[in-house]
PDB file of N, CA and C in Angstrom:
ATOM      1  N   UNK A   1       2.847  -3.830 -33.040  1.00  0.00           N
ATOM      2  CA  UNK A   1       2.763  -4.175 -31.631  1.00  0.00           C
ATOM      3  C   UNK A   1       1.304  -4.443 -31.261  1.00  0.00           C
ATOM      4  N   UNK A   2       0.958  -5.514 -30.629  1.00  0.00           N
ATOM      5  CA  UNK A   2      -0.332  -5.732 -30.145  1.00  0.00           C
ATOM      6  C   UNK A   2      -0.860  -5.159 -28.634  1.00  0.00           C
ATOM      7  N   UNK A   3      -1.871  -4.768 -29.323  1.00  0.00           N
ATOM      8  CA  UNK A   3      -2.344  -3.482 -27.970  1.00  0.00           C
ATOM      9  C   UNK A   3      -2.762  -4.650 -26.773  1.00  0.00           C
ATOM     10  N   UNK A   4      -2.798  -3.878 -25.775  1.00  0.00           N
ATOM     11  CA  UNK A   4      -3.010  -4.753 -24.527  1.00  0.00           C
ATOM     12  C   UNK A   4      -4.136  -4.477 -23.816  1.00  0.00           C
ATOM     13  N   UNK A   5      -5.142  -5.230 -23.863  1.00  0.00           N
ATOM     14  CA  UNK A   5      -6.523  -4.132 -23.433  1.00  0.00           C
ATOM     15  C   UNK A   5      -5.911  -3.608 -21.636  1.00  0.00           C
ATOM     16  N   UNK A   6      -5.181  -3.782 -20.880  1.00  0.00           N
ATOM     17  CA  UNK A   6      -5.152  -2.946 -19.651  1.00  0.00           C
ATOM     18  C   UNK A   6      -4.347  -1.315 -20.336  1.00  0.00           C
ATOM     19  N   UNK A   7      -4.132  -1.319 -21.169  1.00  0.00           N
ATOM     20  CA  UNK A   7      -3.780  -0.074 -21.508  1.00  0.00           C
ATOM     21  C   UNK A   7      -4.603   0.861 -22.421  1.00  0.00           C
ATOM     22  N   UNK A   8      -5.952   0.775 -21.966  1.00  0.00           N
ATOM     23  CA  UNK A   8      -6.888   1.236 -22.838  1.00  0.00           C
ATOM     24  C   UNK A   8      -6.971   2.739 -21.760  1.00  0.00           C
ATOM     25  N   UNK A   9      -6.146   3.035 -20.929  1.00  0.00           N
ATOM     26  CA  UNK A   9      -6.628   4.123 -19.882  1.00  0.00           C
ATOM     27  C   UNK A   9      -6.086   5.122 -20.437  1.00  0.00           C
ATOM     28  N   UNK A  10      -4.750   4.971 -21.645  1.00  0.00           N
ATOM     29  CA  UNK A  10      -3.956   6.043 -22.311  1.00  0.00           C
ATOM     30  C   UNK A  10      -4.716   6.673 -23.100  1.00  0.00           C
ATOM     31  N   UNK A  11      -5.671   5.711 -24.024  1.00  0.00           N
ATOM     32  CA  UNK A  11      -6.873   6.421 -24.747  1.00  0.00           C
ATOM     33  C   UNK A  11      -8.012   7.272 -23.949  1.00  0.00           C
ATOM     34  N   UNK A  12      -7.976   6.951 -23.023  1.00  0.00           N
ATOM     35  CA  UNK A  12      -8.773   7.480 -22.131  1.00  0.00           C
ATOM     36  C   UNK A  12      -8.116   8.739 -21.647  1.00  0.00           C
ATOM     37  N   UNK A  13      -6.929   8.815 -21.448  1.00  0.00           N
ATOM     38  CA  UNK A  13      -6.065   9.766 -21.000  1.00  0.00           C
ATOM     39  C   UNK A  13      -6.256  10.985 -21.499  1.00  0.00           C
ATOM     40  N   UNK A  14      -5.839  10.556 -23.243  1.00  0.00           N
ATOM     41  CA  UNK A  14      -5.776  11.541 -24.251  1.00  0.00           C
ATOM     42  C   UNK A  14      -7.088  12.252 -25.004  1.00  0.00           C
ATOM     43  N   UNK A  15      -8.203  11.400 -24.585  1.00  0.00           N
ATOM     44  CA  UNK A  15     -10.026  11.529 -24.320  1.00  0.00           C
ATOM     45  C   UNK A  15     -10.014  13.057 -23.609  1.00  0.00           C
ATOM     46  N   UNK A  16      -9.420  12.634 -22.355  1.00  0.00           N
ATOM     47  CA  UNK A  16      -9.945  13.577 -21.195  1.00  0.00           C
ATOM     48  C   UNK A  16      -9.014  14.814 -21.701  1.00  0.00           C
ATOM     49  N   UNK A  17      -7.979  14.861 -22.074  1.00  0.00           N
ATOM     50  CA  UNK A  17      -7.138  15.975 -22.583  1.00  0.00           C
ATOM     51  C   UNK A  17      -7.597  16.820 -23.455  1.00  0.00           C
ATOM     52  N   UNK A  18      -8.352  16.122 -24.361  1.00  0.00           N
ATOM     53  CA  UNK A  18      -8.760  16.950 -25.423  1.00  0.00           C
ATOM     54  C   UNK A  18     -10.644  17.398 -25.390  1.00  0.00           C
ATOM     55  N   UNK A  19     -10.866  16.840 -24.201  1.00  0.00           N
ATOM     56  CA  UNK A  19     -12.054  17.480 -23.885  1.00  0.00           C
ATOM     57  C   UNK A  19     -12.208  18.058 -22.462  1.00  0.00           C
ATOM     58  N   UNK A  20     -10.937  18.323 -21.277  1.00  0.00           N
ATOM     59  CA  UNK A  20     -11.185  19.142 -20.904  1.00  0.00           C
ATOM     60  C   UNK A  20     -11.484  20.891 -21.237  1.00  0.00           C
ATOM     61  N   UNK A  21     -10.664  21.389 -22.305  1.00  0.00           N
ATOM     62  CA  UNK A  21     -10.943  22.596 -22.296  1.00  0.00           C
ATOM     63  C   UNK A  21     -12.651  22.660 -23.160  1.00  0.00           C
ATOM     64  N   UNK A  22     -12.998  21.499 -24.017  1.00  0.00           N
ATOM     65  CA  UNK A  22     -14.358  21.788 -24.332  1.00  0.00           C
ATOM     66  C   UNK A  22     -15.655  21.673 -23.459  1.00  0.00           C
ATOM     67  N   UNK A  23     -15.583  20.329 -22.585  1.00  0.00           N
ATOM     68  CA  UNK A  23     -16.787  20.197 -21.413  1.00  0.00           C
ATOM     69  C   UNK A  23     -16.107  21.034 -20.407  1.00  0.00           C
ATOM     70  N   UNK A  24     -15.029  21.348 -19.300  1.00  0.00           N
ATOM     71  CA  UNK A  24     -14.665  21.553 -18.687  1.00  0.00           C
ATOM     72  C   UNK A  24     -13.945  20.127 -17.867  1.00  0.00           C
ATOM     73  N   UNK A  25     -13.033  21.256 -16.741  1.00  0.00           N
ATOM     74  CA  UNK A  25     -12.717  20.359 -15.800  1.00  0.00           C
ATOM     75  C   UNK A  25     -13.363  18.922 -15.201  1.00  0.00           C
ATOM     76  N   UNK A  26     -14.201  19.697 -14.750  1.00  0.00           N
ATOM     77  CA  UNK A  26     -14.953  19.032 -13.770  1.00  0.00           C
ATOM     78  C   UNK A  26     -15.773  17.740 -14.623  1.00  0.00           C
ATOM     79  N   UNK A  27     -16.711  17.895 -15.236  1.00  0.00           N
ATOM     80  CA  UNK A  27     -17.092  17.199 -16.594  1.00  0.00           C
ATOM     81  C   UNK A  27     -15.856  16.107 -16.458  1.00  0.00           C
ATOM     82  N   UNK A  28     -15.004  16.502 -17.180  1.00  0.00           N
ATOM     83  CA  UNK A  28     -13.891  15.382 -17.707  1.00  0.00           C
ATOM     84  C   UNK A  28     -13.330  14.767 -16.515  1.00  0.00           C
ATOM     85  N   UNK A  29     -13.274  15.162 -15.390  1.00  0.00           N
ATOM     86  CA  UNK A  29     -12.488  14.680 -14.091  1.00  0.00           C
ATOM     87  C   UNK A  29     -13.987  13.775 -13.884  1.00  0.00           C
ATOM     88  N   UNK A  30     -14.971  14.017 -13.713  1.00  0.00           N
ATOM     89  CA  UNK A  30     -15.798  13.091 -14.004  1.00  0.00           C
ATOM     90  C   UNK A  30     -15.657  11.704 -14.288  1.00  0.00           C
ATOM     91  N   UNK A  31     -15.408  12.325 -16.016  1.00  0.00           N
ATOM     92  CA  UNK A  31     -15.357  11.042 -16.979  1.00  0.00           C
ATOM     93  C   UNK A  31     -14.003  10.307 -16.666  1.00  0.00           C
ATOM     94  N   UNK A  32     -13.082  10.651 -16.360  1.00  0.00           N
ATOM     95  CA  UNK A  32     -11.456  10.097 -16.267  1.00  0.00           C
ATOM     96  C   UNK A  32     -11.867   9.634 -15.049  1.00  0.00           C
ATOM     97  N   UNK A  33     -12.133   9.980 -14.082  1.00  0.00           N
ATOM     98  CA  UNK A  33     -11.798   9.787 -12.530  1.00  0.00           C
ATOM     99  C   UNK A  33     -12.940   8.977 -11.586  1.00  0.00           C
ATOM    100  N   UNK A  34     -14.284   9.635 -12.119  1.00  0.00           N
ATOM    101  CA  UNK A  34     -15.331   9.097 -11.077  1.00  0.00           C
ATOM    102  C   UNK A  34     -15.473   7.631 -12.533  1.00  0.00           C
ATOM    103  N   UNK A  35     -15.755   7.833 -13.486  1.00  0.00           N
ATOM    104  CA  UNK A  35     -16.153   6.430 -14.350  1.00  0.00           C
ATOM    105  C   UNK A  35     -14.660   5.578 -14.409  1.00  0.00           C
ATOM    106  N   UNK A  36     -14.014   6.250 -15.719  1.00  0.00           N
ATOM    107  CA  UNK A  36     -13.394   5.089 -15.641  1.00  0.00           C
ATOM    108  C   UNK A  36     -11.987   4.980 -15.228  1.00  0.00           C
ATOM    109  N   UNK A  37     -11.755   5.724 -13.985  1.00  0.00           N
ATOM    110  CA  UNK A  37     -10.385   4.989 -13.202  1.00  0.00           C
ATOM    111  C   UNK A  37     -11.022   4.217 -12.182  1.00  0.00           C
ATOM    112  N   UNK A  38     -12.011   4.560 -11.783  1.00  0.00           N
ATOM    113  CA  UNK A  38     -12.899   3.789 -10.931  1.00  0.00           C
ATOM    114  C   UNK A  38     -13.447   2.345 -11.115  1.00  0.00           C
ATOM    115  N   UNK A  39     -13.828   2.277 -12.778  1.00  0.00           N
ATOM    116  CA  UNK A  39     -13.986   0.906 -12.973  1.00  0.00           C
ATOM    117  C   UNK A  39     -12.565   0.246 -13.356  1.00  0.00           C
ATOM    118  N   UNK A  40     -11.583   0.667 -13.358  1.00  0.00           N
ATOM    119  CA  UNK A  40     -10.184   0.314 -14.186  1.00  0.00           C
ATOM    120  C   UNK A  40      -9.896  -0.443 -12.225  1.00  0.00           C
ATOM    121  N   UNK A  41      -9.848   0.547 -11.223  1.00  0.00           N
ATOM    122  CA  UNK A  41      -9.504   0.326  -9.976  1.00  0.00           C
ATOM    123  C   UNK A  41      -9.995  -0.948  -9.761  1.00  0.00           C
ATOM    124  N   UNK A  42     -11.230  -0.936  -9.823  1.00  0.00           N
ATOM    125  CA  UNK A  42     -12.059  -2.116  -9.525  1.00  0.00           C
ATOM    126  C   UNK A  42     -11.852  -3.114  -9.986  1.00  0.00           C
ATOM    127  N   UNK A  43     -11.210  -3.682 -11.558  1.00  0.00           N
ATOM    128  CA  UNK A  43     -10.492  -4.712 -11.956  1.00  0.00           C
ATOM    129  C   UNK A  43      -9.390  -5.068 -11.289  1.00  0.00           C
ATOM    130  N   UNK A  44      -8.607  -4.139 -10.371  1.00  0.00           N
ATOM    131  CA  UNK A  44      -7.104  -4.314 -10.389  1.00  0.00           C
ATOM    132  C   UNK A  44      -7.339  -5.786  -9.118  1.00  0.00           C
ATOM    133  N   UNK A  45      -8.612  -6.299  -8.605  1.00  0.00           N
ATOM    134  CA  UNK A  45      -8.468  -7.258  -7.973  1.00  0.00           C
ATOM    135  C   UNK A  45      -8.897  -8.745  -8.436  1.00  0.00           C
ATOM    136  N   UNK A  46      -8.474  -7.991  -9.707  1.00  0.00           N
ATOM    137  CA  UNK A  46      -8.617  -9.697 -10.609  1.00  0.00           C
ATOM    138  C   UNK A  46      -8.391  -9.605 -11.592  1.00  0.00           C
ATOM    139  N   UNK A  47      -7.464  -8.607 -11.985  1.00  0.00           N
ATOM    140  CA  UNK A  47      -6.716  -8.652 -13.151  1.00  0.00           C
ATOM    141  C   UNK A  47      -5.385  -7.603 -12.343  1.00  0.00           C
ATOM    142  N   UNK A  48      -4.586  -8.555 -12.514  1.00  0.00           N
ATOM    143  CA  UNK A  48      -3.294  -8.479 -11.905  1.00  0.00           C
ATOM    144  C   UNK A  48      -2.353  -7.415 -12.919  1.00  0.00           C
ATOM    145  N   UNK A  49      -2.615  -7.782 -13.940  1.00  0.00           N
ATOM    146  CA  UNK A  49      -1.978  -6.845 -14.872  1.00  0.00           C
ATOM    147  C   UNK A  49      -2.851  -4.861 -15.172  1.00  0.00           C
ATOM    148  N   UNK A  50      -4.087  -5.045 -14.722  1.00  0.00           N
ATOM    149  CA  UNK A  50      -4.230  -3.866 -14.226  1.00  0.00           C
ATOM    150  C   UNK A  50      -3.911  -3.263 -13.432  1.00  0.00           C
ATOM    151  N   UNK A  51      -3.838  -4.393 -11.900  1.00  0.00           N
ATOM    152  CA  UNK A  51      -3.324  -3.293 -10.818  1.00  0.00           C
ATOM    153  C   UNK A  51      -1.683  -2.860 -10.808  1.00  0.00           C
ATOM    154  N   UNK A  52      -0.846  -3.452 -11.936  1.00  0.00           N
ATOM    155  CA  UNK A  52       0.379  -3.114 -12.506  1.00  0.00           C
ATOM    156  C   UNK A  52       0.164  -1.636 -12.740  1.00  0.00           C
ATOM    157  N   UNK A  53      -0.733  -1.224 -13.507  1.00  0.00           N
ATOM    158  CA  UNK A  53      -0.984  -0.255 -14.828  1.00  0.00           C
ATOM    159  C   UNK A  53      -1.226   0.962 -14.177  1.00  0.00           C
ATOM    160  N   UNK A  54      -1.784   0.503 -12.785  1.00  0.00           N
ATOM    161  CA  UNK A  54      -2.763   1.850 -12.089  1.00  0.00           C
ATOM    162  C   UNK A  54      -2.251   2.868 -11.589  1.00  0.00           C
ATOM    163  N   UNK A  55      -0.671   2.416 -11.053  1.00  0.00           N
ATOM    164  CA  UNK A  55       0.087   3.688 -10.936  1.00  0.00           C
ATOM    165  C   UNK A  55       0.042   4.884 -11.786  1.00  0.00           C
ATOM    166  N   UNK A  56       0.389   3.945 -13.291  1.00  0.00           N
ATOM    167  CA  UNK A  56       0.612   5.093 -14.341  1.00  0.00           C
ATOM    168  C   UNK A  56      -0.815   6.075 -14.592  1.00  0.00           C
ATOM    169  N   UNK A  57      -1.573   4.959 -15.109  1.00  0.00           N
ATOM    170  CA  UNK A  57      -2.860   5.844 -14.816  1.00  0.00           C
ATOM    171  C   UNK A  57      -3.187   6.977 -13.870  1.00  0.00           C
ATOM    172  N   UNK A  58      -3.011   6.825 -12.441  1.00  0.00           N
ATOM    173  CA  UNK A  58      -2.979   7.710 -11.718  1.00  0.00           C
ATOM    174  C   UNK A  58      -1.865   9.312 -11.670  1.00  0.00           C
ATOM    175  N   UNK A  59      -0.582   8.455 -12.481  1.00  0.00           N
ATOM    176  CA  UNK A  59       0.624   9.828 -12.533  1.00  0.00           C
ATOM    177  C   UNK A  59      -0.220  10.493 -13.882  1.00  0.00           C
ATOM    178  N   UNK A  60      -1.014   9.457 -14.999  1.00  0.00           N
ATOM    179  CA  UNK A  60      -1.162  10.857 -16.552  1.00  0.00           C
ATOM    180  C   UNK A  60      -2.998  11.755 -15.711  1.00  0.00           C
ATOM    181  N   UNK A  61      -3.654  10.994 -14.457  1.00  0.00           N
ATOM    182  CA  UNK A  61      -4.872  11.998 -14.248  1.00  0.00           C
ATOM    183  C   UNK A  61      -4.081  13.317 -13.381  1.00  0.00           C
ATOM    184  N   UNK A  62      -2.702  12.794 -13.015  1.00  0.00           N
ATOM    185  CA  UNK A  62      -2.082  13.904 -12.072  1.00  0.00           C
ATOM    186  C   UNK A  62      -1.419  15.082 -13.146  1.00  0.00           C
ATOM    187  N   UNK A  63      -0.690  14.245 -14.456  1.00  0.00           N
ATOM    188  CA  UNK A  63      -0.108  15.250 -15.456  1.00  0.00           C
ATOM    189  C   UNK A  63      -1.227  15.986 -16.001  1.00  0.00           C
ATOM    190  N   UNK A  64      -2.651  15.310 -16.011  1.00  0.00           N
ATOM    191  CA  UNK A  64      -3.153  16.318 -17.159  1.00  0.00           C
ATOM    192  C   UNK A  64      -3.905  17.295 -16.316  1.00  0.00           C
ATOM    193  N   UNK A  65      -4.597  17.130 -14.845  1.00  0.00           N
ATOM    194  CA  UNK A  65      -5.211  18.162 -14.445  1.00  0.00           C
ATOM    195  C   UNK A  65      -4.628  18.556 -12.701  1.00  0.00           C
ATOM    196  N   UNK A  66      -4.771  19.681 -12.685  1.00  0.00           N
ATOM    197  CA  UNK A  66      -4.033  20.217 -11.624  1.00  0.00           C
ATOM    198  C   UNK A  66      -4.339  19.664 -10.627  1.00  0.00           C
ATOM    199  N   UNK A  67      -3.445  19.607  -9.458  1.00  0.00           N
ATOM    200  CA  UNK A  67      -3.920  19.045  -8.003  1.00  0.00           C
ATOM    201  C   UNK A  67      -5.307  20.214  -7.551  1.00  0.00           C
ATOM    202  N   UNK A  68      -5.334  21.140  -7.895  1.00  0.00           N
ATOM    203  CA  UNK A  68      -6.680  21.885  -7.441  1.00  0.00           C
ATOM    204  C   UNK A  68      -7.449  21.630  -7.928  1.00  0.00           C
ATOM    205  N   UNK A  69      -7.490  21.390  -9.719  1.00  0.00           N
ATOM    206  CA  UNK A  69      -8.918  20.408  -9.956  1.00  0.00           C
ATOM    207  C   UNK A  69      -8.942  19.362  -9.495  1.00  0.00           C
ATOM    208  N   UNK A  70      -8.186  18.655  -9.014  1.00  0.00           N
ATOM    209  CA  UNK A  70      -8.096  17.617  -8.548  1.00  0.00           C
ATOM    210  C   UNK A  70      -9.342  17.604  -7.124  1.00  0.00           C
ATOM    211  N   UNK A  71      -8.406  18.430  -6.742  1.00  0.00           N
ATOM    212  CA  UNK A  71      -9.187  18.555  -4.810  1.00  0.00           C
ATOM    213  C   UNK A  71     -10.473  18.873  -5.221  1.00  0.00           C
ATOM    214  N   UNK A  72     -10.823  20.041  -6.226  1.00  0.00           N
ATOM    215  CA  UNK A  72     -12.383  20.471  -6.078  1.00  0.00           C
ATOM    216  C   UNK A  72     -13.053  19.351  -6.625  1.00  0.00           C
ATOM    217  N   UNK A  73     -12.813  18.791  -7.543  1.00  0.00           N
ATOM    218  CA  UNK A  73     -13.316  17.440  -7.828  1.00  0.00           C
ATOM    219  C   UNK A  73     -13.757  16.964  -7.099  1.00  0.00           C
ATOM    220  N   UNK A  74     -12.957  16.648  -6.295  1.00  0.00           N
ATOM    221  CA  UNK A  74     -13.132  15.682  -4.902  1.00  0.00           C
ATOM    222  C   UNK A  74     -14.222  16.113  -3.620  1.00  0.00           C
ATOM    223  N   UNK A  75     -14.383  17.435  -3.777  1.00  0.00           N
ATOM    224  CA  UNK A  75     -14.724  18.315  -2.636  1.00  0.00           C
ATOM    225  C   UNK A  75     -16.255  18.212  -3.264  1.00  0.00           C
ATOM    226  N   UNK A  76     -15.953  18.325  -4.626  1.00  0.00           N
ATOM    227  CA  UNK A  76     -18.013  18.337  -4.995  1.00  0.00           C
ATOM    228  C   UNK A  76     -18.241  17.069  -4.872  1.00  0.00           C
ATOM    229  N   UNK A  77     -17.763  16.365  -4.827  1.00  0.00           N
ATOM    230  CA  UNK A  77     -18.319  14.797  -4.612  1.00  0.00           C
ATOM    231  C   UNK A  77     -19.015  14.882  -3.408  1.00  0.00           C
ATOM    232  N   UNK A  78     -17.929  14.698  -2.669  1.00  0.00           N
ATOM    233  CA  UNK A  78     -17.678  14.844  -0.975  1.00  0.00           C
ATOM    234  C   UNK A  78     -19.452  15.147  -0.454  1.00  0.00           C
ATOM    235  N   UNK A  79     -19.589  17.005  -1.021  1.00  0.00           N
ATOM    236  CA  UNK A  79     -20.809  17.819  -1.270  1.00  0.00           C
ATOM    237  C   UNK A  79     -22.059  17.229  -1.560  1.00  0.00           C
ATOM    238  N   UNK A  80     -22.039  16.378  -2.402  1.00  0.00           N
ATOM    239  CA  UNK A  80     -22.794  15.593  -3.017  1.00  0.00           C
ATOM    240  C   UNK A  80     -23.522  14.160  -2.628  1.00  0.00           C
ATOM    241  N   UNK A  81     -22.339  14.172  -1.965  1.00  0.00           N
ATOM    242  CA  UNK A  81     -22.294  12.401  -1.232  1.00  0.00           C
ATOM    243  C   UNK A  81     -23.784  12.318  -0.667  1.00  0.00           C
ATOM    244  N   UNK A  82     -24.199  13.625   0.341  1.00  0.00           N
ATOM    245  CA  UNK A  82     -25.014  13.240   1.282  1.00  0.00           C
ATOM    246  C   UNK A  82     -27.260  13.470   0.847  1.00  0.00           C
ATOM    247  N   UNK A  83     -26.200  14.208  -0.376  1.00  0.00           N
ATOM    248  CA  UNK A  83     -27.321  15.006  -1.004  1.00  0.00           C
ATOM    249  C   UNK A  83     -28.213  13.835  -1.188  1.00  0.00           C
ATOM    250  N   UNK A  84     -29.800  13.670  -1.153  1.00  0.00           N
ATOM    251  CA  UNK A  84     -30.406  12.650  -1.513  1.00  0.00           C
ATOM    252  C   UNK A  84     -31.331  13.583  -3.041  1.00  0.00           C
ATOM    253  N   UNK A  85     -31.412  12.546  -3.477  1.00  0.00           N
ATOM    254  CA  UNK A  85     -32.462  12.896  -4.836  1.00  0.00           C
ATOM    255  C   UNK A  85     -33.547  13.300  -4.623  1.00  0.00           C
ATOM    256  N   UNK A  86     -34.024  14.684  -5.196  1.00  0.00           N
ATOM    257  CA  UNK A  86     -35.303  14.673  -4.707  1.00  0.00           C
ATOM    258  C   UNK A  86     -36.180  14.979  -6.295  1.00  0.00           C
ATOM    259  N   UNK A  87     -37.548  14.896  -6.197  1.00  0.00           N
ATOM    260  CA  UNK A  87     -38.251  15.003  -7.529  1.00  0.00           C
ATOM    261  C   UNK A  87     -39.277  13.750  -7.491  1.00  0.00           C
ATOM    262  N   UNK A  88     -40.494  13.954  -8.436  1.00  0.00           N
ATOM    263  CA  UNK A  88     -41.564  13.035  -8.476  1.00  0.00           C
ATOM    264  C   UNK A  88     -41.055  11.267  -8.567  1.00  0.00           C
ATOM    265  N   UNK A  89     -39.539  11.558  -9.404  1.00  0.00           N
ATOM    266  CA  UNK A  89     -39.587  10.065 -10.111  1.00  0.00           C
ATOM    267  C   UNK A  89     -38.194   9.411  -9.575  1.00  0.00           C
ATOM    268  N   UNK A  90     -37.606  10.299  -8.594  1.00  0.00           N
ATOM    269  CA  UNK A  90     -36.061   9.950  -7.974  1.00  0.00           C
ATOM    270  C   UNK A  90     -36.114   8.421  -7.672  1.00  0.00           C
ATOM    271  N   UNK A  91     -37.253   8.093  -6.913  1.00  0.00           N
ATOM    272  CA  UNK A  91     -36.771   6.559  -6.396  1.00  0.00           C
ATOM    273  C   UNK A  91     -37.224   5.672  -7.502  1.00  0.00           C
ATOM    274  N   UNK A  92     -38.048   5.886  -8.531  1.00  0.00           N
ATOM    275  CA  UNK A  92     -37.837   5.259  -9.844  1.00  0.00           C
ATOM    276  C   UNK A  92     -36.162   5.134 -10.804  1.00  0.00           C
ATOM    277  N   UNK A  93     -35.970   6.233 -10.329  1.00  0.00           N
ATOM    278  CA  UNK A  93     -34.757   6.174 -11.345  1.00  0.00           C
ATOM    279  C   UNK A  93     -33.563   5.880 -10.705  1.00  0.00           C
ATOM    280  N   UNK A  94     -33.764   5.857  -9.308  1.00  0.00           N
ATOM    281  CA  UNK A  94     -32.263   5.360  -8.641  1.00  0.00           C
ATOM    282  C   UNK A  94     -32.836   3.303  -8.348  1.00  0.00           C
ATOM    283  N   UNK A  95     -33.590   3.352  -8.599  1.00  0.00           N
ATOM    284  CA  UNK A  95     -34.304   1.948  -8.562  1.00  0.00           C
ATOM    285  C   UNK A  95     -33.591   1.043 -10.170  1.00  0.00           C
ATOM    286  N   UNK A  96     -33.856   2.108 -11.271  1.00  0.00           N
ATOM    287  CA  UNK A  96     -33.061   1.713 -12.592  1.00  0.00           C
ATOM    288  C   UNK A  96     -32.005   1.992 -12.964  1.00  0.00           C
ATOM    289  N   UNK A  97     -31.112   2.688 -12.194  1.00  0.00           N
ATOM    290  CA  UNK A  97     -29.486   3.124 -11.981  1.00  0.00           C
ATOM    291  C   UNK A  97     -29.155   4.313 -12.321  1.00  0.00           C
ATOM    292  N   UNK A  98     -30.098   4.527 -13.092  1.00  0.00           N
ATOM    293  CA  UNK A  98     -29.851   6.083 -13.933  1.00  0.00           C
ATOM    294  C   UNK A  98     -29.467   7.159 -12.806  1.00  0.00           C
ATOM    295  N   UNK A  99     -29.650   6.980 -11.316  1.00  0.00           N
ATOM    296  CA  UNK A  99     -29.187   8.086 -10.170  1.00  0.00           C
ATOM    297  C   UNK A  99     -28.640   7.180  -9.213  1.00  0.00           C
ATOM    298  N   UNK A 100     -28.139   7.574  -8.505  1.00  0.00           N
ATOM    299  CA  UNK A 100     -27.572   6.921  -7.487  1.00  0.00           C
ATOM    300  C   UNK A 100     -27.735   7.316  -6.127  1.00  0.00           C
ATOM    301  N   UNK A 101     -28.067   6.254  -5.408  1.00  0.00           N
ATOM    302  CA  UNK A 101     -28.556   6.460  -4.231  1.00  0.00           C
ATOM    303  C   UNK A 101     -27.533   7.378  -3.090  1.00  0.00           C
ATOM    304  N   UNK A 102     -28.097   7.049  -2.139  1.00  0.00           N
ATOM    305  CA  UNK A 102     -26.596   8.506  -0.899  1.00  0.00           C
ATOM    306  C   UNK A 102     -25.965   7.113  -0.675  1.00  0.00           C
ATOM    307  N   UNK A 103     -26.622   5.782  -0.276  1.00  0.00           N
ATOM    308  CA  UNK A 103     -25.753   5.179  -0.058  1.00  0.00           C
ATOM    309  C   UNK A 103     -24.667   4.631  -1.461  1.00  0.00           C
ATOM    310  N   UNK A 104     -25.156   4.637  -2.550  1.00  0.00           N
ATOM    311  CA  UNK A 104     -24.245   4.109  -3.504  1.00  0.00           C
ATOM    312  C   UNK A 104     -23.407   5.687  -3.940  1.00  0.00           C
ATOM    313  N   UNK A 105     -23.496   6.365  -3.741  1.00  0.00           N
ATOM    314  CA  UNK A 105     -22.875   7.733  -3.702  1.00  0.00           C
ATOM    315  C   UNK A 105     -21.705   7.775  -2.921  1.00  0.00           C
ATOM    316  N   UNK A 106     -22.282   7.307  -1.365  1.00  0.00           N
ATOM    317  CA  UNK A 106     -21.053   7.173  -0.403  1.00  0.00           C
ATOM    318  C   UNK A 106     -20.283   5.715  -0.740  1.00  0.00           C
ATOM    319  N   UNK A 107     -20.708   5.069  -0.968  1.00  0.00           N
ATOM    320  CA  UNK A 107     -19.849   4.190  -1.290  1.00  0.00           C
ATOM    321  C   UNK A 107     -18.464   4.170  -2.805  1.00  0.00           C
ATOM    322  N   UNK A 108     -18.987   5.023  -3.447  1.00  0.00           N
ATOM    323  CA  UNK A 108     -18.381   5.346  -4.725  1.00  0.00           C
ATOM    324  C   UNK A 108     -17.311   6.139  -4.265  1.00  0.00           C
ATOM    325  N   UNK A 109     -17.613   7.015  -3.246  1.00  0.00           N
ATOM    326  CA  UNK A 109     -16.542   8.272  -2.786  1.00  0.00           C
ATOM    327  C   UNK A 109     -15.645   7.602  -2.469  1.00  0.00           C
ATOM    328  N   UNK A 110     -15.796   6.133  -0.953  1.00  0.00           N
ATOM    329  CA  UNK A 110     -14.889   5.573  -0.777  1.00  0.00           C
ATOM    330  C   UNK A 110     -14.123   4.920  -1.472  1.00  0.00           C
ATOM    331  N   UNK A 111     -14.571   4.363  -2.537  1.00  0.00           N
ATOM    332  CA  UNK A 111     -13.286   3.935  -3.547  1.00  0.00           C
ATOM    333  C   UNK A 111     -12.367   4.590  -4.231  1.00  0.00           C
ATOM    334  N   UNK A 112     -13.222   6.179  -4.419  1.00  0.00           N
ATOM    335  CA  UNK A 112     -12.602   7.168  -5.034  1.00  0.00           C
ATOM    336  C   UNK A 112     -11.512   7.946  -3.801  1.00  0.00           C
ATOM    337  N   UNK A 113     -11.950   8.115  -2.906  1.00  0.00           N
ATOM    338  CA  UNK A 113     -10.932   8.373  -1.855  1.00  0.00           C
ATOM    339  C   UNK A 113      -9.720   8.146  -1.610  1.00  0.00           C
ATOM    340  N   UNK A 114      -9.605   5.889  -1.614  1.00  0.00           N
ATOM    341  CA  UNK A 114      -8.639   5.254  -1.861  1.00  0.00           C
ATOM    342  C   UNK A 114      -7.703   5.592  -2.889  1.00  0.00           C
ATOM    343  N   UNK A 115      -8.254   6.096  -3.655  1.00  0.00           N
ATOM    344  CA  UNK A 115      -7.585   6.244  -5.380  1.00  0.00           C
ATOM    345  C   UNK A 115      -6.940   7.693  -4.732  1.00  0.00           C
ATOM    346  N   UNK A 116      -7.553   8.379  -4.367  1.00  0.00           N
ATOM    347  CA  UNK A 116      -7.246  10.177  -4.112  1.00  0.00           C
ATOM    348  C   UNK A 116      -5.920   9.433  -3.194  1.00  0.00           C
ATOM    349  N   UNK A 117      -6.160   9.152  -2.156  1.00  0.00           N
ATOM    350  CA  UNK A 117      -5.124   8.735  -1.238  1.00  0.00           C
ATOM    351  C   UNK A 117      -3.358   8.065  -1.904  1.00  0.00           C
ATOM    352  N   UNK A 118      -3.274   7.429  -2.995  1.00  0.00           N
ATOM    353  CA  UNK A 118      -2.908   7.180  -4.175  1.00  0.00           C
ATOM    354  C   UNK A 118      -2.017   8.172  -4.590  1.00  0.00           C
TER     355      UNK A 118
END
């Protein structure tokens, strides 16, 4: 059977499964949720066959971690959103992407929100 690259989120699925109990929750809700359902979301408006896919995606981040990691996930973001960077070299490094600004912070939440809402 020929793999379908919109179904690369199952590998991803089974990623986050087997490294939540080693990084933790939060860590992996991270990696599954803030990276890449977020960039997977973001295709679904021009690749039609992703925004097919995204349901499922969204029911295996619901099978593998609890609605309470779920929420605290969400809640440290939230926490976070407003926080600005502070340190000698912050606006260097949110200048080269490596941090992210409050506004690209808040803007990330809102997409992630949409998805929470989901």
């Amino acid at each position: 059977m020929t793999r379908r690259f919109q179904d690369i989120w199952k590998d991803q699925g089974k990623a986050a499964e087997g490294n939540a109990a080693r990084f933790g929750a939060m860590q992996t809700l991270d990696y599954l949720i803030g990276e890449k359902l977020d960039e997977y979301a973001s295709s679904t408006t021009t690749r039609p066959e992703f925004a097919r896919e995204l349901p499922r995606f969204l029911a295996e981040v619901r099978r593998i971690f609890s609605r309470y990691d779920i929420a605290a996930y969400f809640e440290a973001l939230e926490q976070d959103a407003g926080v600005p960077n502070s340190g000698p070299h912050a606006k260097e490094l949110e200048d080269s992407g490596l941090l992210m600004s409050v506004a690209d912070k808040n803007a990330r939440i809102k997409r992630l929100q949409q998805l929470k809402a989901m």
